[in-house]
Every structure is written in C-alpha cells, then in structure tokens.
C-alpha atoms as a PDB file:
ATOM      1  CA  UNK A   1     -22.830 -42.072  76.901  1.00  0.00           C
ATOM      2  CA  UNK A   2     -21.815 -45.066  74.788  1.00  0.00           C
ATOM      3  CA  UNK A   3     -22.041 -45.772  71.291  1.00  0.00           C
ATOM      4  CA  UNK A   4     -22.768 -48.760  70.630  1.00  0.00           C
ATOM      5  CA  UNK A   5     -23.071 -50.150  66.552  1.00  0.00           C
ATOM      6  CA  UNK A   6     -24.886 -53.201  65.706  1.00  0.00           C
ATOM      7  CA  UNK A   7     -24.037 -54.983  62.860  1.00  0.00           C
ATOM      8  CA  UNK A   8     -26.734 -57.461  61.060  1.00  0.00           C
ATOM      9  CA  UNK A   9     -24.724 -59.688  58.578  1.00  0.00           C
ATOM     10  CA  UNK A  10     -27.803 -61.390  56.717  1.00  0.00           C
ATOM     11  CA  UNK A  11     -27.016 -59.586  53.832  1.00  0.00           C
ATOM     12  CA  UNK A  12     -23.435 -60.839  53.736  1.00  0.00           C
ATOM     13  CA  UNK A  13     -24.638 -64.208  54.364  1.00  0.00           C
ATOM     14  CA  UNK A  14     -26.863 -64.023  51.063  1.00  0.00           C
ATOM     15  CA  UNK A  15     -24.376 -62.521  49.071  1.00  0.00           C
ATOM     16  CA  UNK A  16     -22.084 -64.995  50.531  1.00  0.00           C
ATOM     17  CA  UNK A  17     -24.348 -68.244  49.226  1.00  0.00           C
ATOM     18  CA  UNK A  18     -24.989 -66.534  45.941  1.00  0.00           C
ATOM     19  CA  UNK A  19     -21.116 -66.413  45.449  1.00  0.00           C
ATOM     20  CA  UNK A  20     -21.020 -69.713  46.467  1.00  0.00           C
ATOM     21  CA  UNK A  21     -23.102 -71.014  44.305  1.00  0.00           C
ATOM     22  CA  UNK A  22     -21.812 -69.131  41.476  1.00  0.00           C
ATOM     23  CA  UNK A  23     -18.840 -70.277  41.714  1.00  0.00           C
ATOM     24  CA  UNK A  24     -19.872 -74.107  41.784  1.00  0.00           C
ATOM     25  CA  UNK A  25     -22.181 -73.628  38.594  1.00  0.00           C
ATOM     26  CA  UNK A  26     -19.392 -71.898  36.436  1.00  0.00           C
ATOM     27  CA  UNK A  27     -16.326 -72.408  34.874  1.00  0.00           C
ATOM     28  CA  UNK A  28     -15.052 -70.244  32.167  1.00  0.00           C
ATOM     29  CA  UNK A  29     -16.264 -71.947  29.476  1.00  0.00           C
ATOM     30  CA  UNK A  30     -19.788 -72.069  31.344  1.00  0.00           C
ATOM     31  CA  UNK A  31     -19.154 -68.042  31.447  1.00  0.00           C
ATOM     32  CA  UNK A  32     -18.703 -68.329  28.086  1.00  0.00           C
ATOM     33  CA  UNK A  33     -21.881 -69.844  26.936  1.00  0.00           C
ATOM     34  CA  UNK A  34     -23.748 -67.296  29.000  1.00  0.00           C
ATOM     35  CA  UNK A  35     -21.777 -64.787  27.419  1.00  0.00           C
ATOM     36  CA  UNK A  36     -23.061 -66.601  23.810  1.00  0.00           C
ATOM     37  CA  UNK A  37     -26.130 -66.948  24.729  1.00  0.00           C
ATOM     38  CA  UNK A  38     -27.106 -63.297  25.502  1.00  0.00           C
ATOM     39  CA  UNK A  39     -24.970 -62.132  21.986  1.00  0.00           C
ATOM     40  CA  UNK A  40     -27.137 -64.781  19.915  1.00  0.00           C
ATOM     41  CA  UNK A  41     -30.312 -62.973  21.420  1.00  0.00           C
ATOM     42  CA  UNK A  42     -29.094 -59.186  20.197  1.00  0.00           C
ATOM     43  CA  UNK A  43     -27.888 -60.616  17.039  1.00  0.00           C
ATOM     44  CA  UNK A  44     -31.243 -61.555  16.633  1.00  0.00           C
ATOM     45  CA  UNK A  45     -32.777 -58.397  17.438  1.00  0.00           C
ATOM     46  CA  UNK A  46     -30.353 -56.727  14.916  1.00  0.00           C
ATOM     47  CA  UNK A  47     -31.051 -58.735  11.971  1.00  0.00           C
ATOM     48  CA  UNK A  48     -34.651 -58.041  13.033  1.00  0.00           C
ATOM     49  CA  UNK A  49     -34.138 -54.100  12.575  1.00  0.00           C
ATOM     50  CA  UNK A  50     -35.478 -51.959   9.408  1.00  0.00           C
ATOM     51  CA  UNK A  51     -33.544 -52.285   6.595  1.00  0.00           C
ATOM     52  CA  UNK A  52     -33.425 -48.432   5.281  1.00  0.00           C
ATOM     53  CA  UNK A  53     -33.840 -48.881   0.970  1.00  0.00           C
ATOM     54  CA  UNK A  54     -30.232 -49.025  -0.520  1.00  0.00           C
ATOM     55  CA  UNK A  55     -28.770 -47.099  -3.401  1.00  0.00           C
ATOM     56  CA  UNK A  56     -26.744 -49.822  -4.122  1.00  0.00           C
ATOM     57  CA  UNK A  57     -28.799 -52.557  -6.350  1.00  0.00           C
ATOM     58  CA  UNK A  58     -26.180 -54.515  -7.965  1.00  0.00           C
ATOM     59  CA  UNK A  59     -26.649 -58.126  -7.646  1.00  0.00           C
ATOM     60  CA  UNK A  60     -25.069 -60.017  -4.915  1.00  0.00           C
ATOM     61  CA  UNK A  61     -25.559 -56.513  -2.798  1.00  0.00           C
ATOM     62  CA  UNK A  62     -26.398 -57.403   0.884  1.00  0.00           C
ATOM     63  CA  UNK A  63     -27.673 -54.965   2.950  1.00  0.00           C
ATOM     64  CA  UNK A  64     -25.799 -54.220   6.280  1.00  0.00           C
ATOM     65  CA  UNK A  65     -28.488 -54.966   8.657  1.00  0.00           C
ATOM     66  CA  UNK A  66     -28.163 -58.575   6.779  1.00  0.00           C
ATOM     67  CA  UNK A  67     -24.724 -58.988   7.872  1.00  0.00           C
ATOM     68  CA  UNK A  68     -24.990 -58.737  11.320  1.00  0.00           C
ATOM     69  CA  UNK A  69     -23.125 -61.967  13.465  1.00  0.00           C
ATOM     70  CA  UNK A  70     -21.639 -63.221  16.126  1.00  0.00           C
ATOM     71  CA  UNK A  71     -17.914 -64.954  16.524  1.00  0.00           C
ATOM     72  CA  UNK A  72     -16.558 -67.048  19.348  1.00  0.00           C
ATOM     73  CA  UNK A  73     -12.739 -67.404  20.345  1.00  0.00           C
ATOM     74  CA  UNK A  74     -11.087 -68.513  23.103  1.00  0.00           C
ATOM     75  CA  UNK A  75     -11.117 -64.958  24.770  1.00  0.00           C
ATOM     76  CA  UNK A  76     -14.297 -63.820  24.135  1.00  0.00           C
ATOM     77  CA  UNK A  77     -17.474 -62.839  21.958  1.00  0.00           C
ATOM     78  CA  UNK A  78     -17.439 -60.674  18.711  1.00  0.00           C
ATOM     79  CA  UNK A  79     -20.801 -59.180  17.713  1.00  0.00           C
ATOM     80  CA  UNK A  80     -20.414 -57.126  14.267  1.00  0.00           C
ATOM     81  CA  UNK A  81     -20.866 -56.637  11.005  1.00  0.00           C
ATOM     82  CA  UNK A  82     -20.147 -58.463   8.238  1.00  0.00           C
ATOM     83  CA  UNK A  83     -19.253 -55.487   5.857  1.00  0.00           C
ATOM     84  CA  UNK A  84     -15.500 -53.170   6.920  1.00  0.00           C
ATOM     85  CA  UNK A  85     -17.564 -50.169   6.983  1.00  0.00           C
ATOM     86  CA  UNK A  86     -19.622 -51.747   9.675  1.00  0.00           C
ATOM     87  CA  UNK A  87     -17.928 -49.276  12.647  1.00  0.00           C
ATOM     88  CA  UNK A  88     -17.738 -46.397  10.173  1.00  0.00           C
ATOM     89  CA  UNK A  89     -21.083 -46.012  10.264  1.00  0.00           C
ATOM     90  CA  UNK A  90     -21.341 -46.855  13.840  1.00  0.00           C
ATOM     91  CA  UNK A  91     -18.925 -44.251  14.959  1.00  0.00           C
ATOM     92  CA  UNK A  92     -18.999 -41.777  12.147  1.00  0.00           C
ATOM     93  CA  UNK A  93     -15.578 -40.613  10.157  1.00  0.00           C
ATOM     94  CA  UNK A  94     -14.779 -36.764  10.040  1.00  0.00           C
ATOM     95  CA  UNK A  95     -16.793 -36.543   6.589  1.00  0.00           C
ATOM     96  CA  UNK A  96     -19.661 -38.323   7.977  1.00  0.00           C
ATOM     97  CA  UNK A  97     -22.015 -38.226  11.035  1.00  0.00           C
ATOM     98  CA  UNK A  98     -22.562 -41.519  13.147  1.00  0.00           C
ATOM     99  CA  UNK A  99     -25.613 -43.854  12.534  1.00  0.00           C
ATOM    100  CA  UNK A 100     -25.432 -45.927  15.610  1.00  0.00           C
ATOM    101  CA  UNK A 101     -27.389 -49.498  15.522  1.00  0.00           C
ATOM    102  CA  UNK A 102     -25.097 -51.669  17.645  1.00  0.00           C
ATOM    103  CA  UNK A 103     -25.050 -49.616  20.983  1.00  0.00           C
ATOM    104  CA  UNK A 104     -28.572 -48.047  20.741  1.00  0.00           C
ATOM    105  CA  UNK A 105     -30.085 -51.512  20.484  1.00  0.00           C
ATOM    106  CA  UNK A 106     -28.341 -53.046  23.423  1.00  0.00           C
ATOM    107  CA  UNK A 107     -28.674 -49.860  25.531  1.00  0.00           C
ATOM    108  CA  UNK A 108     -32.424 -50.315  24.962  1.00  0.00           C
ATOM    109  CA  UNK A 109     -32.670 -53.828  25.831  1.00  0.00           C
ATOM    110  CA  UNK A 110     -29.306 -54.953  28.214  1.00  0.00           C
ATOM    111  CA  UNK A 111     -31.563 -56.121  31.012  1.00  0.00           C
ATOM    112  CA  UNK A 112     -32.834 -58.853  28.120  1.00  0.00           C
ATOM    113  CA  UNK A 113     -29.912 -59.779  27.333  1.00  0.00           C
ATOM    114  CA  UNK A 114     -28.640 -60.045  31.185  1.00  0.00           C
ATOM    115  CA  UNK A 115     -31.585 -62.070  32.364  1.00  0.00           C
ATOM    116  CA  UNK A 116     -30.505 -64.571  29.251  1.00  0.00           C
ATOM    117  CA  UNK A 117     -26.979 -64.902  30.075  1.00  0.00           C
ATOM    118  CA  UNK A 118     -28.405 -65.006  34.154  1.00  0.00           C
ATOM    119  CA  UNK A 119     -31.140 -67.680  33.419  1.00  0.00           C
ATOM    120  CA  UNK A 120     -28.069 -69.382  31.461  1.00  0.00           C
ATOM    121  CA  UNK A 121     -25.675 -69.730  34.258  1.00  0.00           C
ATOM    122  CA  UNK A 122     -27.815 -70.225  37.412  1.00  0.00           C
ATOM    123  CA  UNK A 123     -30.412 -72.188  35.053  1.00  0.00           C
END
C-alpha cells in the first residue's frame, strides 16, 4: 500500500505572478499614495456624517465632525480630528463613556476603502 501525494502548484504560480507584479508596480512612495488615496475617501465619509446640535454657539465654534483630516509624513498617514478632545471622545475617559465615529465608520466600509487603495496600486 503506497501513499502517494500529488501536489498541483497553480495556485502558487498565481500567487507567484501577482507578487510579481506587485512588486514591479510599487515602490514605497507608490504604497503611499494608495495608502492616501483610501484615507481621502473615509475622510470624506466622515465629514459627510450627522453633525449632532452643539451646546456650544459661540462664534468661531466648529463642530467636530467639521474637523475631520488627513496628514501625510514620511512614515505614514494620520486620519483625525482637528480638535485635542478628538480621541477622548473616541475612546471615552473614566468620567465619560466612548462615542466612537472613527473606527465604526471604517469597520463598516474597509472593503471601500481597500478596493480604492487596490484599484490605486494595480490601476
């Protein structure tokens, strides 16, 4: 009785041409603009979420949602606010309960914004 195992390496052969070209079709600044590309779109989508009323109605007042950006350095992106109490209300303090909007949004549409930085690299 002999066991023989067959091995059928088409997979590996399509995995091996999409590294290859991958890895023609970006450099790290290339990565980078993907990276940009897919951050512009969920800015977007969070300057495009309901702005609760304020309390606040001082002039010059701008409302969080409002201040929502993105920032590019050599090591990476930076999506955030534009307020410091930006990740307070993200992550909550220990006298106040969290109101998410950063991490809710992309959870509900990553596959958007991986398609973008996708259709941005392999064009």
């Amino acid at each position: 009785m002999s066991s023989e195992i067959t091995f059928d390496g088409g997979g590996f052969e399509d995995f091996e041409e999409l590294l290859k070209q991958y890895s023609e079709n970006v450099s790290s600044d290339k990565a980078l603009d993907a990276v940009e590309e897919g951050a512009k779109e969920f800015v977007n989508d969070l300057l495009r979420l309901p702005k609760p009323r304020s309390q606040i109605t001082k002039a010059g007042y701008t409302h969080i949602v409002s201040t929502f950006a993105l920032e590019r350095t050599d090591s990476g992106i930076k999506v955030g606010w534009g307020k410091y109490y930006g990740p307070m209300l993200e992550h909550g303090t220990r006298k106040m309960a969290a109101r998410a909007h950063l991490k809710p949004l992309f959870e509900r549409n990553k596959e958007k914004y991986y398609k973008k930085m996708t259709e941005s690299i392999f064009g």
